[in-house]
Structures are given as structure tokens and as C-alpha cells.
N, C-alpha and C. Protein backbone atom coordinates (compact mmCIF):
# COMPACT_ATOMS: atom_id res chain seq x y z
N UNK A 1 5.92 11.93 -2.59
CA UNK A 1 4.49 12.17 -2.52
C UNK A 1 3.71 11.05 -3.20
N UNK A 2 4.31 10.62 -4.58
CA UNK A 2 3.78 9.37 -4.89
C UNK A 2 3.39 7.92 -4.13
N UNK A 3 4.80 7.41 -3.53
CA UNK A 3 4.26 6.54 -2.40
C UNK A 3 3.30 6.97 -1.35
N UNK A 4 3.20 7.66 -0.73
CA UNK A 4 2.15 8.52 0.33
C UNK A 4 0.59 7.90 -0.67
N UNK A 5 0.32 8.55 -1.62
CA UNK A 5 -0.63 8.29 -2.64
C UNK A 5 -1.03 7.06 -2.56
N UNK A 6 -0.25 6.33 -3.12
CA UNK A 6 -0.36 4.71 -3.58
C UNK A 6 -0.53 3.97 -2.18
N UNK A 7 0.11 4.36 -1.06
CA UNK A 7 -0.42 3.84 0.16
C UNK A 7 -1.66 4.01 0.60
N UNK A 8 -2.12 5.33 0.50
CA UNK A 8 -3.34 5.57 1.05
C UNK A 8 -4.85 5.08 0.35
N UNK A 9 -4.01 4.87 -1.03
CA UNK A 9 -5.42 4.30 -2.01
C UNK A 9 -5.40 3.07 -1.67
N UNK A 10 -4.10 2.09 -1.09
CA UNK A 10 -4.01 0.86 -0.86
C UNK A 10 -4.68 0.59 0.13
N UNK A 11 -4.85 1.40 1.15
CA UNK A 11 -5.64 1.28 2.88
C UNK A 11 -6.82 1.57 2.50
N UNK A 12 -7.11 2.75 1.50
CA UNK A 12 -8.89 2.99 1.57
C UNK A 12 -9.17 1.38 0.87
N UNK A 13 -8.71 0.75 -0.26
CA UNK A 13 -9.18 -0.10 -1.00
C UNK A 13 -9.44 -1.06 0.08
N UNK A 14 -8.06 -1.59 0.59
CA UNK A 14 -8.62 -2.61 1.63
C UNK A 14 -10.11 -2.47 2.57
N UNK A 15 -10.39 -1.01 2.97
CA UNK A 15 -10.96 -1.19 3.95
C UNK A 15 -12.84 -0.96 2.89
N UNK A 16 -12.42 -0.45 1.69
CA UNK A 16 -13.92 -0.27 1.13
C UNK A 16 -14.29 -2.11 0.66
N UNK A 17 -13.65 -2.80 0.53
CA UNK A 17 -13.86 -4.37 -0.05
C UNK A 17 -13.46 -4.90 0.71
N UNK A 18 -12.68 -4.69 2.06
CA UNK A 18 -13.34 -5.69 3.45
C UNK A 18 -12.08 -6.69 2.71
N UNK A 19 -11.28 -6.31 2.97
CA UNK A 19 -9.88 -7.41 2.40
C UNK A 19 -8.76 -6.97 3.21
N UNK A 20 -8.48 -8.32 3.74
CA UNK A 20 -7.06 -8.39 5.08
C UNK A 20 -5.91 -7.67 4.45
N UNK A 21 -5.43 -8.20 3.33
CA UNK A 21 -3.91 -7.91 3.18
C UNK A 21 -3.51 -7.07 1.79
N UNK A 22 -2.55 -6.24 1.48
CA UNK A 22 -2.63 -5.57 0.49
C UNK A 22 -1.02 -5.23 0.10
N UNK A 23 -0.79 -5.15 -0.68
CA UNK A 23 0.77 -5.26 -1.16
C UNK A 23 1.14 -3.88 -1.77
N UNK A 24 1.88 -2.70 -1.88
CA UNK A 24 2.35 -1.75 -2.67
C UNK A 24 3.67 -1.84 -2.86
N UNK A 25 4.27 -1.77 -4.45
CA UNK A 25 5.77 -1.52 -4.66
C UNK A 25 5.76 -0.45 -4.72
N UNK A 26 7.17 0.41 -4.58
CA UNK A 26 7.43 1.84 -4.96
C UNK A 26 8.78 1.61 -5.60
N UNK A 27 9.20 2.52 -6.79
CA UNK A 27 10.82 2.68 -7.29
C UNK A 27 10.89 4.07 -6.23
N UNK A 28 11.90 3.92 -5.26
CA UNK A 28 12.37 5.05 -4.85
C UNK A 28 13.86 5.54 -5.61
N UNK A 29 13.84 5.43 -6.81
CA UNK A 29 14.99 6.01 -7.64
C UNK A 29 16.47 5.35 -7.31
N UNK A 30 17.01 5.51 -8.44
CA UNK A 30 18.91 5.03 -8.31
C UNK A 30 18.87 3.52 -7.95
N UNK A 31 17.79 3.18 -8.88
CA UNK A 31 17.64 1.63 -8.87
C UNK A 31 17.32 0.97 -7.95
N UNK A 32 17.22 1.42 -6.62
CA UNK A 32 16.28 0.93 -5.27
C UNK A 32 14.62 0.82 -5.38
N UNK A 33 14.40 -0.09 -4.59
CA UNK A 33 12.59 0.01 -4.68
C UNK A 33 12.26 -0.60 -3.45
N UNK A 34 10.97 -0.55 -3.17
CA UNK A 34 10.26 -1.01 -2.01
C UNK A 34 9.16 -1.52 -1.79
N UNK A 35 9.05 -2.78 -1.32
CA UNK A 35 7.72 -3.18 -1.28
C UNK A 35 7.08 -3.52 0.18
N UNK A 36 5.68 -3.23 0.12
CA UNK A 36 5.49 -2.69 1.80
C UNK A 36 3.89 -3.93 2.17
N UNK A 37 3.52 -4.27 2.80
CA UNK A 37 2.66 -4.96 3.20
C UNK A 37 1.58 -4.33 4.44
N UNK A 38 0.73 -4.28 4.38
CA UNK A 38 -0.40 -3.42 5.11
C UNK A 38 -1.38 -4.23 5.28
N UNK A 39 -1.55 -4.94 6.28
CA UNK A 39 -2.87 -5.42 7.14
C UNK A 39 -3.84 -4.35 7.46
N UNK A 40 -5.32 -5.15 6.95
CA UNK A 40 -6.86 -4.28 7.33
C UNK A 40 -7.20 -4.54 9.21
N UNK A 41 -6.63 -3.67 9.99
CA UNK A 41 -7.11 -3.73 11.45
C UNK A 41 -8.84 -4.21 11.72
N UNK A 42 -9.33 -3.56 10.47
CA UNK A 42 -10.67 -3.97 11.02
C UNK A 42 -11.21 -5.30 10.24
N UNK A 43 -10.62 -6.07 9.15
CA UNK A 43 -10.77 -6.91 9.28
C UNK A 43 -11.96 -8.08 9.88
């Protein structure tokens, strides 16, 4: 549920300050993690 979160604040941010590209890490536990990249469509 955390990543879900952190993504969606990452897409509103991009799209309230009009900014192309936006980066989120996540620890998905047992020492794995993830980092995800999200382009602003409207841009």
C-alpha cells in the first residue's frame, strides 16, 4: 500500500508543477528494492 502512495503523490506532484520526469524508490523487503520512472503525458 505504501508504494501505491508514494506513486500517486509522485504523478499528482509531477502534474501540479508541470515537470516531465519523476523518480520513486521502494524497499519491497528481504533486501530487494525498486526504482520506477514515470513520465508527465501532459507535459
Amino acid at each position: 500500500a505504501s508504494g501505491a502512495r508514494i506513486l500517486g503523490h509522485l504523478a499528482h506532484t509531477l502534474h501540479h508543477h508541470g515537470l516531465r520526469y519523476g523518480m520513486a524508490t521502494l524497499c519491497i523487503g528481504v533486501g530487494q528494492g525498486l526504482a520506477t520512472i514515470i513520465e508527465n503525458p501532459n507535459y
